[in-house]
ModelCIF file with pLDDT and N, C-alpha, C, O atoms, coordinates in Angstrom:
data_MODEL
#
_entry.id   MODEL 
#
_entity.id                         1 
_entity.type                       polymer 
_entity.pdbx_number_of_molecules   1 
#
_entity_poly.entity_id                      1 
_entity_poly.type                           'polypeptide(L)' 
_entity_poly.nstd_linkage                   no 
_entity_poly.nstd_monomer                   no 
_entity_poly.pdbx_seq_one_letter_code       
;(UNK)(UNK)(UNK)(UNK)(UNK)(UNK)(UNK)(UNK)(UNK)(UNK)(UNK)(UNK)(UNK)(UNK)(UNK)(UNK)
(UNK)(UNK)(UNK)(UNK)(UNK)(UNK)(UNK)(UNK)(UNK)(UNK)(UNK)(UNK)(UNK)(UNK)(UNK)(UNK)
(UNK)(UNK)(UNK)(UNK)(UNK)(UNK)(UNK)(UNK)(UNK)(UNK)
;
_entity_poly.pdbx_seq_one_letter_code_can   XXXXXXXXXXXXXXXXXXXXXXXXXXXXXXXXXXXXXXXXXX 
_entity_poly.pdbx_strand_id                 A 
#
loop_
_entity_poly_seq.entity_id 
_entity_poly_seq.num 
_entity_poly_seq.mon_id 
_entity_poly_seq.hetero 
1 1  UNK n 
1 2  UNK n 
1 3  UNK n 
1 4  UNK n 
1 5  UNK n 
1 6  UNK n 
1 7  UNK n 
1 8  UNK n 
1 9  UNK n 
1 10 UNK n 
1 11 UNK n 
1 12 UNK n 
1 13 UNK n 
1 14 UNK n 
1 15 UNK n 
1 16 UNK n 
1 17 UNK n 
1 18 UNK n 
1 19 UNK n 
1 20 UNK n 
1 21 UNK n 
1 22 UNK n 
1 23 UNK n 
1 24 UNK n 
1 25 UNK n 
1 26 UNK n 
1 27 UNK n 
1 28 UNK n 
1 29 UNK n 
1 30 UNK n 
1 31 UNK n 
1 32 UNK n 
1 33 UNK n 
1 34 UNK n 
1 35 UNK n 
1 36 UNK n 
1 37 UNK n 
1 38 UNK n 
1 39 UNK n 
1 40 UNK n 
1 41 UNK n 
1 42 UNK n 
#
_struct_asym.id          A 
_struct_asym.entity_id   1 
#
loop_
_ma_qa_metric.id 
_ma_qa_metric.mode 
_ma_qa_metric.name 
_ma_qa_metric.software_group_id 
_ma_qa_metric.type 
1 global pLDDT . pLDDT 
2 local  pLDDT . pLDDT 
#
_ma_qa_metric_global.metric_id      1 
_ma_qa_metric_global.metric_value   94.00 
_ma_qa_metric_global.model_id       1 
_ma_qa_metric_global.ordinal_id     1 
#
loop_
_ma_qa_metric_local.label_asym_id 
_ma_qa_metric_local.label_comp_id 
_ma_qa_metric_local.label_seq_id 
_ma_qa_metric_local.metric_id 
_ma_qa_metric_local.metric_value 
_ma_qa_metric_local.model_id 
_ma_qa_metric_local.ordinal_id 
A UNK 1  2 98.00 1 1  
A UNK 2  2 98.00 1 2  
A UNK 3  2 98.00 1 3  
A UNK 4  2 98.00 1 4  
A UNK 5  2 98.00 1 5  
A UNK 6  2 98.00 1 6  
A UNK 7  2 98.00 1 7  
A UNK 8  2 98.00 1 8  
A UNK 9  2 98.00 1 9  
A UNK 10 2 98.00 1 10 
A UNK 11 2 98.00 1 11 
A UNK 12 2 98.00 1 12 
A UNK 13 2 98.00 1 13 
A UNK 14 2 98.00 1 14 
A UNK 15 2 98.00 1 15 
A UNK 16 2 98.00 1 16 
A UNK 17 2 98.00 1 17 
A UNK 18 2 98.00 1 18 
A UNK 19 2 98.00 1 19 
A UNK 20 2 97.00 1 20 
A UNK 21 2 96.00 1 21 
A UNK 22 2 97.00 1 22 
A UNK 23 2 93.00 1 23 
A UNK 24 2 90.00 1 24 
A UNK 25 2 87.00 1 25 
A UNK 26 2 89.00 1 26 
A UNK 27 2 86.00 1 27 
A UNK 28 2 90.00 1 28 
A UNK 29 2 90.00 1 29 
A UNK 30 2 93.00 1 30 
A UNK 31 2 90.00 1 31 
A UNK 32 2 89.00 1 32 
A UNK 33 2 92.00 1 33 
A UNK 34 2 90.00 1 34 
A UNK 35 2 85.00 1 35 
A UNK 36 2 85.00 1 36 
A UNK 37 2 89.00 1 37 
A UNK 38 2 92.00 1 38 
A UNK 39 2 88.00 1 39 
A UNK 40 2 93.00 1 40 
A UNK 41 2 92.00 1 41 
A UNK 42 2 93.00 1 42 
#
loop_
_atom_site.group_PDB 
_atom_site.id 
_atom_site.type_symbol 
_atom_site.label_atom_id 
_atom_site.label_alt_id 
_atom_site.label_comp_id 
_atom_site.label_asym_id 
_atom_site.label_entity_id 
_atom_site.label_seq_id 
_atom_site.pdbx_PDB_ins_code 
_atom_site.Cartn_x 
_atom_site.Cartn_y 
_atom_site.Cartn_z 
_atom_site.occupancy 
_atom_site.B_iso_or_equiv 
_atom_site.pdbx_formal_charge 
_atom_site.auth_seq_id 
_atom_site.auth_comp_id 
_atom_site.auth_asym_id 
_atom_site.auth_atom_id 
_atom_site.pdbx_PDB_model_num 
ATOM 1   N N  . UNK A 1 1  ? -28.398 -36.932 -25.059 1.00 98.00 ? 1  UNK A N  1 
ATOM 2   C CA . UNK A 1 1  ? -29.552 -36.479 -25.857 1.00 98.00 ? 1  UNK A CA 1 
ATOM 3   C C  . UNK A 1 1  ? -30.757 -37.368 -25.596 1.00 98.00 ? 1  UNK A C  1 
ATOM 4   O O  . UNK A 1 1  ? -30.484 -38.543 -25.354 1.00 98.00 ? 1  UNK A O  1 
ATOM 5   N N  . UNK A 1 2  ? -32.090 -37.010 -25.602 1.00 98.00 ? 2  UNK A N  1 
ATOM 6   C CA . UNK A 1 2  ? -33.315 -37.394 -25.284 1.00 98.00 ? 2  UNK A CA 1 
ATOM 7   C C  . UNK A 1 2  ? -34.225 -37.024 -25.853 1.00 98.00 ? 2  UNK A C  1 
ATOM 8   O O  . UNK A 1 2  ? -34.036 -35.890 -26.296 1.00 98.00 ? 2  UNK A O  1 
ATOM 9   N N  . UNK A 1 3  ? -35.582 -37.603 -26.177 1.00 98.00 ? 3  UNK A N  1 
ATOM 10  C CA . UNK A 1 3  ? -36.545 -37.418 -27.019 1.00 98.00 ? 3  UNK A CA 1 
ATOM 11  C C  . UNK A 1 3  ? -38.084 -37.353 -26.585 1.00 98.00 ? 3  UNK A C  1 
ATOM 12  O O  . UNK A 1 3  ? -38.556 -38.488 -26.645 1.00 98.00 ? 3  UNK A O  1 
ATOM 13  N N  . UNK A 1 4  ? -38.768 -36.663 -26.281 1.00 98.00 ? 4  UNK A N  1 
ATOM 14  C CA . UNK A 1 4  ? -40.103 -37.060 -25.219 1.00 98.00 ? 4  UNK A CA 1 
ATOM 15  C C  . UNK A 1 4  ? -40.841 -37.794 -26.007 1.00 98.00 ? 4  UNK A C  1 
ATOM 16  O O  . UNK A 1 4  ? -41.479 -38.661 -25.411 1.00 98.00 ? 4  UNK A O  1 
ATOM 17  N N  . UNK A 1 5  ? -41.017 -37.738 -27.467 1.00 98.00 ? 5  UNK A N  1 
ATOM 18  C CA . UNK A 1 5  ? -42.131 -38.696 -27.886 1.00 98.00 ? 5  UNK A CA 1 
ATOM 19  C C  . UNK A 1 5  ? -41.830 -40.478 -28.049 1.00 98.00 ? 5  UNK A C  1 
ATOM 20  O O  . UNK A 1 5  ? -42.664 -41.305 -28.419 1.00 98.00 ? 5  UNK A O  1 
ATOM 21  N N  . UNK A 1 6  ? -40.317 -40.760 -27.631 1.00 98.00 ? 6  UNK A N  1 
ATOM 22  C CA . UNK A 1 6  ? -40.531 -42.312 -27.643 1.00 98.00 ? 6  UNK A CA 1 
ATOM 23  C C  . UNK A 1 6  ? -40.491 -42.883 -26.332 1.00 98.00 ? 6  UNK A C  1 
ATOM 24  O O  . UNK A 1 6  ? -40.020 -43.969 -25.994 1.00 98.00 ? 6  UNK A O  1 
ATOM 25  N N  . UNK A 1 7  ? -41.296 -41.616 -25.334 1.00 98.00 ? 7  UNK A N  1 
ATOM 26  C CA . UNK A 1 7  ? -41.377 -42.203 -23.744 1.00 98.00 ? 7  UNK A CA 1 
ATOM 27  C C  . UNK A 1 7  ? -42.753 -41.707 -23.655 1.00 98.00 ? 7  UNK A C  1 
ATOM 28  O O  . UNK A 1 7  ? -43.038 -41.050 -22.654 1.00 98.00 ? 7  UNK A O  1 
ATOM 29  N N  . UNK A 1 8  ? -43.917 -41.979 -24.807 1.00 98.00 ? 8  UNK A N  1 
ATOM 30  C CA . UNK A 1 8  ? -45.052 -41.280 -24.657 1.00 98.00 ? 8  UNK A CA 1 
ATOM 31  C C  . UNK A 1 8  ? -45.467 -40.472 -23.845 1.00 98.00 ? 8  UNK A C  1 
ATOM 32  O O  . UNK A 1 8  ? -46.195 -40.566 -22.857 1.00 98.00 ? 8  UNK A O  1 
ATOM 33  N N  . UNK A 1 9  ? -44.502 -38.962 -24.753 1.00 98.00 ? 9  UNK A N  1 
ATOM 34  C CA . UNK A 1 9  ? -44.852 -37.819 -24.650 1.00 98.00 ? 9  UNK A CA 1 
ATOM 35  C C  . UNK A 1 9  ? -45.125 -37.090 -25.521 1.00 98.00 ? 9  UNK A C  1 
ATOM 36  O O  . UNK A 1 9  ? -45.776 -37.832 -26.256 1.00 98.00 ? 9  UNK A O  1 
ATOM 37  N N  . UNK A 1 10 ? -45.092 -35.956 -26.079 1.00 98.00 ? 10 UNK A N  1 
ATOM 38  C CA . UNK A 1 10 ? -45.127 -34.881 -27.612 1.00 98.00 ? 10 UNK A CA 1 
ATOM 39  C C  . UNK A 1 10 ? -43.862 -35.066 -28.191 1.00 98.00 ? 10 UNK A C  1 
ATOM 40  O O  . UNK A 1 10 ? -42.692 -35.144 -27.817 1.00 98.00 ? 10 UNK A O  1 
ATOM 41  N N  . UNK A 1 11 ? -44.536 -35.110 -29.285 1.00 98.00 ? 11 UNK A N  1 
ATOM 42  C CA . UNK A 1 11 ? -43.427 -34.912 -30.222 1.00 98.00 ? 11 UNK A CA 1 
ATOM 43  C C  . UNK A 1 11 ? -43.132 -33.234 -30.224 1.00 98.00 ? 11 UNK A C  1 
ATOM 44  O O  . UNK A 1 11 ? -43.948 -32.382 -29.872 1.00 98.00 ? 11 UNK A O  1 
ATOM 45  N N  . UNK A 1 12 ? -41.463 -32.933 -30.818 1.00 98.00 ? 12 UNK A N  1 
ATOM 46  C CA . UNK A 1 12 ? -41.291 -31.715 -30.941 1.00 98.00 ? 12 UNK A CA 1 
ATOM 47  C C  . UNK A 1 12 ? -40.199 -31.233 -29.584 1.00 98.00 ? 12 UNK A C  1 
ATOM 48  O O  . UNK A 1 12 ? -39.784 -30.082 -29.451 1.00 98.00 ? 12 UNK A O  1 
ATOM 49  N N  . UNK A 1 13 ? -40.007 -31.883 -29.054 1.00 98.00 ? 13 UNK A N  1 
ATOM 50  C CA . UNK A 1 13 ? -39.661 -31.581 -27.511 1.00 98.00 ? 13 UNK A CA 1 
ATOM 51  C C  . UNK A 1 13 ? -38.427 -32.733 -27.196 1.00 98.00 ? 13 UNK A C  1 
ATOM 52  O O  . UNK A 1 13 ? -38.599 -33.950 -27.256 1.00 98.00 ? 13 UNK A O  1 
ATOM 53  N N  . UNK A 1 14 ? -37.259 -32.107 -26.879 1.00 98.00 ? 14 UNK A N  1 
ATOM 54  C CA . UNK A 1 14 ? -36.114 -33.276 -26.303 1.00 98.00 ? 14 UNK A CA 1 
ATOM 55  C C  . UNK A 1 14 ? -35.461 -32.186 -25.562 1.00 98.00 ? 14 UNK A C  1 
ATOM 56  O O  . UNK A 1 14 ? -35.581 -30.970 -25.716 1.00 98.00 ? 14 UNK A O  1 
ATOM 57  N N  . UNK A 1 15 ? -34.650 -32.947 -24.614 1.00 98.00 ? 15 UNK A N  1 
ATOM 58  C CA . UNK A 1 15 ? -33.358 -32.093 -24.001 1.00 98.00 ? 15 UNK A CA 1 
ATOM 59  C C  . UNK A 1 15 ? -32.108 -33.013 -24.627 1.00 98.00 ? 15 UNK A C  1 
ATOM 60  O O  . UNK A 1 15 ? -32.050 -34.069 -25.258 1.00 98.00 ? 15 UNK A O  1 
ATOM 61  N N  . UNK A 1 16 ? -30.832 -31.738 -23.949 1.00 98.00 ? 16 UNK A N  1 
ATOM 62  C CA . UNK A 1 16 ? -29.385 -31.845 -24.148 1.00 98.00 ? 16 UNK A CA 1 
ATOM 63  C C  . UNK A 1 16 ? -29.331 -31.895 -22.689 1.00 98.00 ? 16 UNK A C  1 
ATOM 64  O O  . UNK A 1 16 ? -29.831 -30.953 -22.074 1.00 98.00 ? 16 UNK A O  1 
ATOM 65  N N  . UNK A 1 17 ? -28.631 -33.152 -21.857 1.00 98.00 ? 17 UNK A N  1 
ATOM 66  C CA . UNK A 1 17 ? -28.013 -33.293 -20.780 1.00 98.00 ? 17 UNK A CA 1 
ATOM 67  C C  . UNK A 1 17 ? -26.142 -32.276 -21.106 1.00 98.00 ? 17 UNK A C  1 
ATOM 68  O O  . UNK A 1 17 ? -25.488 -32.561 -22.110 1.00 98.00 ? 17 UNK A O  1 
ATOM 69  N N  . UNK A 1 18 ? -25.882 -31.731 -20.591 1.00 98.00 ? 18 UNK A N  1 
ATOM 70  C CA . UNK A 1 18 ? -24.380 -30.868 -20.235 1.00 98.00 ? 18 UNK A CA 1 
ATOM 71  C C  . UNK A 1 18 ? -24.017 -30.696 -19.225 1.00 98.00 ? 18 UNK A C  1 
ATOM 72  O O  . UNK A 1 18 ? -24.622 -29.982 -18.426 1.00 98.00 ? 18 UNK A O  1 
ATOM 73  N N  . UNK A 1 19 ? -22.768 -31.387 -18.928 1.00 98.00 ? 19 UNK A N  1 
ATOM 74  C CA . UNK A 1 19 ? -22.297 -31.528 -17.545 1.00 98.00 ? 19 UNK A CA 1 
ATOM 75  C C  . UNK A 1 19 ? -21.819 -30.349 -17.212 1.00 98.00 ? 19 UNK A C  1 
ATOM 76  O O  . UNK A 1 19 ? -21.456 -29.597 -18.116 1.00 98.00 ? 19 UNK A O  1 
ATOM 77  N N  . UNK A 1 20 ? -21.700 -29.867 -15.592 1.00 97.00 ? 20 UNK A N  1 
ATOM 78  C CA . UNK A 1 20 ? -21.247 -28.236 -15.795 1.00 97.00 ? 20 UNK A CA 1 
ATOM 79  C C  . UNK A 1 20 ? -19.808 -28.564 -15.798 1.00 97.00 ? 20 UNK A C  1 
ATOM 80  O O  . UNK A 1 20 ? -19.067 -29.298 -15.144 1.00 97.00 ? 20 UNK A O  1 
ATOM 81  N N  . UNK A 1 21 ? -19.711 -27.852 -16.647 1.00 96.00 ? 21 UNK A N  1 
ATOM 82  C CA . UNK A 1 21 ? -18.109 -26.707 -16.981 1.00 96.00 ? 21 UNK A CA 1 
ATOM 83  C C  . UNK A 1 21 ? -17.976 -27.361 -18.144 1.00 96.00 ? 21 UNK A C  1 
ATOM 84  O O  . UNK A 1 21 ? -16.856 -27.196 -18.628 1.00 96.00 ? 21 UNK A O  1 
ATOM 85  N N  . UNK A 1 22 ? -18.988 -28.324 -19.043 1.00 97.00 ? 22 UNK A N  1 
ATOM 86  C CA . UNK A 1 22 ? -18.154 -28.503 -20.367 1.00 97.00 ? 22 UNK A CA 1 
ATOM 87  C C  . UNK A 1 22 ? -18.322 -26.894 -21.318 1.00 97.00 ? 22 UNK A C  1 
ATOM 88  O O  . UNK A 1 22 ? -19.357 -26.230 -21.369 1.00 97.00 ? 22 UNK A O  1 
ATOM 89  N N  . UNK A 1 23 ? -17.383 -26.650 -21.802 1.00 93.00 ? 23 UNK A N  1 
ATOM 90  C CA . UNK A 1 23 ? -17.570 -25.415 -22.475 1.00 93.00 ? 23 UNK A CA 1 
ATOM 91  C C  . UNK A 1 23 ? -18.154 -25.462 -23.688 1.00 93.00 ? 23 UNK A C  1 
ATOM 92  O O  . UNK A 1 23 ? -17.477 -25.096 -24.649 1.00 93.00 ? 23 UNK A O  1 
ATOM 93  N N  . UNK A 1 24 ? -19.274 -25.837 -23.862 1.00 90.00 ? 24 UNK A N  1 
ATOM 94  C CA . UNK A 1 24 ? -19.784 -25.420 -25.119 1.00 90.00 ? 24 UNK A CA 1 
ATOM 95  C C  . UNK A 1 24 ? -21.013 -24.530 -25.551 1.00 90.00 ? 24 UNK A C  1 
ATOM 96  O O  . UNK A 1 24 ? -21.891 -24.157 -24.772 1.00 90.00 ? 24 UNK A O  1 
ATOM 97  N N  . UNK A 1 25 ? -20.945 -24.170 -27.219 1.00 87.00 ? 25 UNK A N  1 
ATOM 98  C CA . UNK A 1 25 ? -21.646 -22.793 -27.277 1.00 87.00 ? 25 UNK A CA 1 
ATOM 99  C C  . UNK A 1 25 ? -23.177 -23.196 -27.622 1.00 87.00 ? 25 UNK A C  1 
ATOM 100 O O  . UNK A 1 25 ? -23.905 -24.177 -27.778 1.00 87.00 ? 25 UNK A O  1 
ATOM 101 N N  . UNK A 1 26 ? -23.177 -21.719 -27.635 1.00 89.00 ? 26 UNK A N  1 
ATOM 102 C CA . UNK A 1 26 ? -24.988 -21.798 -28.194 1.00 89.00 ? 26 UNK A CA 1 
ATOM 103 C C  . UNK A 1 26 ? -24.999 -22.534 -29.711 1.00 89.00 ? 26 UNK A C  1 
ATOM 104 O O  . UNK A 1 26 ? -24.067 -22.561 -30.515 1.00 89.00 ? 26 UNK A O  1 
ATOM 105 N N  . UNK A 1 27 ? -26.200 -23.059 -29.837 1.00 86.00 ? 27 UNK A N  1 
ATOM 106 C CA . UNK A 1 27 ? -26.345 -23.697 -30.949 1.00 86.00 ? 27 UNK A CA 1 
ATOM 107 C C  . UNK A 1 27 ? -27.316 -22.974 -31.869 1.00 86.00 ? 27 UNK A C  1 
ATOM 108 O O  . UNK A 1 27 ? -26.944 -22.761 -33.023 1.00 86.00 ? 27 UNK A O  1 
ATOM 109 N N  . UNK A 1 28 ? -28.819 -22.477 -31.383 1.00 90.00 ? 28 UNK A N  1 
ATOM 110 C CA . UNK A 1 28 ? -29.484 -21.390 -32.064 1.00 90.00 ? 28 UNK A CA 1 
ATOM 111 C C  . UNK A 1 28 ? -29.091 -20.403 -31.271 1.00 90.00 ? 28 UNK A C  1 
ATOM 112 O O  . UNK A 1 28 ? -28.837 -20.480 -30.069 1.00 90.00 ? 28 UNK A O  1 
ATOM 113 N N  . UNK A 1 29 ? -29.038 -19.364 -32.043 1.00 90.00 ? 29 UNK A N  1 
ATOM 114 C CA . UNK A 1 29 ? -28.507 -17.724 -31.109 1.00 90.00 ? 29 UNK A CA 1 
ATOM 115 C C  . UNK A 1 29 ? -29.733 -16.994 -31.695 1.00 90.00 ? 29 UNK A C  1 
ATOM 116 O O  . UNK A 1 29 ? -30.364 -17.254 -32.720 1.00 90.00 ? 29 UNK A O  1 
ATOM 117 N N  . UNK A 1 30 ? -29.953 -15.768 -30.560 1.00 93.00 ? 30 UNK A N  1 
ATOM 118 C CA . UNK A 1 30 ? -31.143 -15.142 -30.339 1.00 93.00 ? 30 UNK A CA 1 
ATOM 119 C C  . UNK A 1 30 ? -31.306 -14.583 -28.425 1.00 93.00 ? 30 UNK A C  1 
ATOM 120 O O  . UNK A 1 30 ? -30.590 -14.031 -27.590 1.00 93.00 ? 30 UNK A O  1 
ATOM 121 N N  . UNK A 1 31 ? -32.717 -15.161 -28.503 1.00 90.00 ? 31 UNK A N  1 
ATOM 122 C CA . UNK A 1 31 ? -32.941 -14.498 -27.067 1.00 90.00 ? 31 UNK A CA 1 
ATOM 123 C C  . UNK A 1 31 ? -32.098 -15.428 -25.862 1.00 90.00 ? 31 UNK A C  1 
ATOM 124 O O  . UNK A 1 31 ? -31.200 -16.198 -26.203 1.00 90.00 ? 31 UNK A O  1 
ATOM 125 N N  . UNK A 1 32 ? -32.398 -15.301 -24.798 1.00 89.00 ? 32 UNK A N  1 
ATOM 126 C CA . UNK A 1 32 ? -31.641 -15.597 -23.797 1.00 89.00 ? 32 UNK A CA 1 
ATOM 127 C C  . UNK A 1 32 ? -31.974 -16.545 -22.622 1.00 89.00 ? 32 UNK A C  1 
ATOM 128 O O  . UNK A 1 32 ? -31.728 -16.683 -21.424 1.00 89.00 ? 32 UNK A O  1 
ATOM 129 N N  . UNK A 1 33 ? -32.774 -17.210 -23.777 1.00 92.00 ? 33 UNK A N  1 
ATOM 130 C CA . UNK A 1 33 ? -33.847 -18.596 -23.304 1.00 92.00 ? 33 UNK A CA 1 
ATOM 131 C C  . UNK A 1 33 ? -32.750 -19.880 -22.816 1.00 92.00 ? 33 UNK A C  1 
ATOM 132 O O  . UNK A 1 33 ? -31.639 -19.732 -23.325 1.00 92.00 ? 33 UNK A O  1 
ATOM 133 N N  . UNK A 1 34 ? -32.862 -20.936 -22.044 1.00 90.00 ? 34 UNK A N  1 
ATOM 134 C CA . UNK A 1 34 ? -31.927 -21.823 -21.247 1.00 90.00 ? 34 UNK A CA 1 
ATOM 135 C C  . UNK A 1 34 ? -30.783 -21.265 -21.087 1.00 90.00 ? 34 UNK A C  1 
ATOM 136 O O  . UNK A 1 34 ? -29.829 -21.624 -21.777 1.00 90.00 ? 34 UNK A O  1 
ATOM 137 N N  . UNK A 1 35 ? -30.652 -20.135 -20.006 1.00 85.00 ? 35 UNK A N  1 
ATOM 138 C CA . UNK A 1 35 ? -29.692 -19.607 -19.336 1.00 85.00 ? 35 UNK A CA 1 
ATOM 139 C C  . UNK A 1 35 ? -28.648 -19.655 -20.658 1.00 85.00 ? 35 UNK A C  1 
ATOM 140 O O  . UNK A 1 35 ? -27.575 -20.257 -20.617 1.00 85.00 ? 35 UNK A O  1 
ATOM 141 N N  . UNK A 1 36 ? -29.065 -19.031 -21.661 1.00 85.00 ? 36 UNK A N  1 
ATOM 142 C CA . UNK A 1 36 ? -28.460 -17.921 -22.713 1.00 85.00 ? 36 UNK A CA 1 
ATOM 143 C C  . UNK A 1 36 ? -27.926 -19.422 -24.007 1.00 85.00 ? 36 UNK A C  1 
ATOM 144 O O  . UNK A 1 36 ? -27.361 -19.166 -25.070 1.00 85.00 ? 36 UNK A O  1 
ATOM 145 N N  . UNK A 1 37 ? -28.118 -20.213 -23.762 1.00 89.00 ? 37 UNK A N  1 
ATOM 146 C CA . UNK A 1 37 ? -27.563 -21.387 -24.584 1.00 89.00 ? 37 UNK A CA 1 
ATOM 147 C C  . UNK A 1 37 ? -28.164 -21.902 -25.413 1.00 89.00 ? 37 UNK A C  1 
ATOM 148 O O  . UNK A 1 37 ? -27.576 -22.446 -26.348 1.00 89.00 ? 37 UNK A O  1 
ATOM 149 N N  . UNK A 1 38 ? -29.947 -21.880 -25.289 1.00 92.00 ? 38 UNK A N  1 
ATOM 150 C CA . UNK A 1 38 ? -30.706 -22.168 -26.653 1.00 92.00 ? 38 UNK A CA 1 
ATOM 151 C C  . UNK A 1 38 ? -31.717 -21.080 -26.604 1.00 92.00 ? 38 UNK A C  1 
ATOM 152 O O  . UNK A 1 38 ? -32.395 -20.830 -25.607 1.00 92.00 ? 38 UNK A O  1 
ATOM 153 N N  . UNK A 1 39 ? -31.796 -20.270 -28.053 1.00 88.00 ? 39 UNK A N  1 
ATOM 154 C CA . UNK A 1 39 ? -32.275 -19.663 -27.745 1.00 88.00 ? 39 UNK A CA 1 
ATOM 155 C C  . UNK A 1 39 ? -34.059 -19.965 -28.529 1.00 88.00 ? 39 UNK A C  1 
ATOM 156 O O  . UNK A 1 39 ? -34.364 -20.963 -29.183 1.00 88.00 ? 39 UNK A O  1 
ATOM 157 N N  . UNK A 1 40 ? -34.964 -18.806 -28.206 1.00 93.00 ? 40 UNK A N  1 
ATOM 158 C CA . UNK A 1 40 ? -36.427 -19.228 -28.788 1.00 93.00 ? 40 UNK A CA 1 
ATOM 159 C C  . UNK A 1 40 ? -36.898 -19.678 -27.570 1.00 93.00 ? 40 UNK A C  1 
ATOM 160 O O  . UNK A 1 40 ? -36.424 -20.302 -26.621 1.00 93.00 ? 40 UNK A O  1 
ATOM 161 N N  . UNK A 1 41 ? -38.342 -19.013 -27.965 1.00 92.00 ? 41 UNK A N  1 
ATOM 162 C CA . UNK A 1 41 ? -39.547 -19.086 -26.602 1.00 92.00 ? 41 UNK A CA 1 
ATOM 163 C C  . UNK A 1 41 ? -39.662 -20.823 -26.665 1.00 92.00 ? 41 UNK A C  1 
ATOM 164 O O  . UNK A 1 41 ? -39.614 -21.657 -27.569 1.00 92.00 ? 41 UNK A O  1 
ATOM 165 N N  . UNK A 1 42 ? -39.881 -20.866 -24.846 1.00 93.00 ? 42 UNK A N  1 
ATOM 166 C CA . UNK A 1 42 ? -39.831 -22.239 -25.005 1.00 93.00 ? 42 UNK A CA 1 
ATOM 167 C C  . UNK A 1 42 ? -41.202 -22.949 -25.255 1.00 93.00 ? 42 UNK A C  1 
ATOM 168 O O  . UNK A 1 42 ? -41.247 -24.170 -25.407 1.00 93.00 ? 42 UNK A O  1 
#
């Protein structure tokens, strides 16, 4: 997990690093925004 505003950037904004093949699900569900896993305009 990562945060852009304590590497002076915006606040509001982080990623989830996921290694491929861990199996896990969507966390907000909806549209089909980060290859179907979070969803909401980015």
């Amino acid at each position: 997990s990562s945060s852009a505003h304590k590497i002076n950037g915006p606040k509001g904004i982080g990623f989830l690093y996921i290694r491929k093949g861990v199996k896990i699900r969507s966390f907000i569900h909806g549209g089909a925004q980060e290859r179907k896993r979070r969803a909401g305009t980015e």
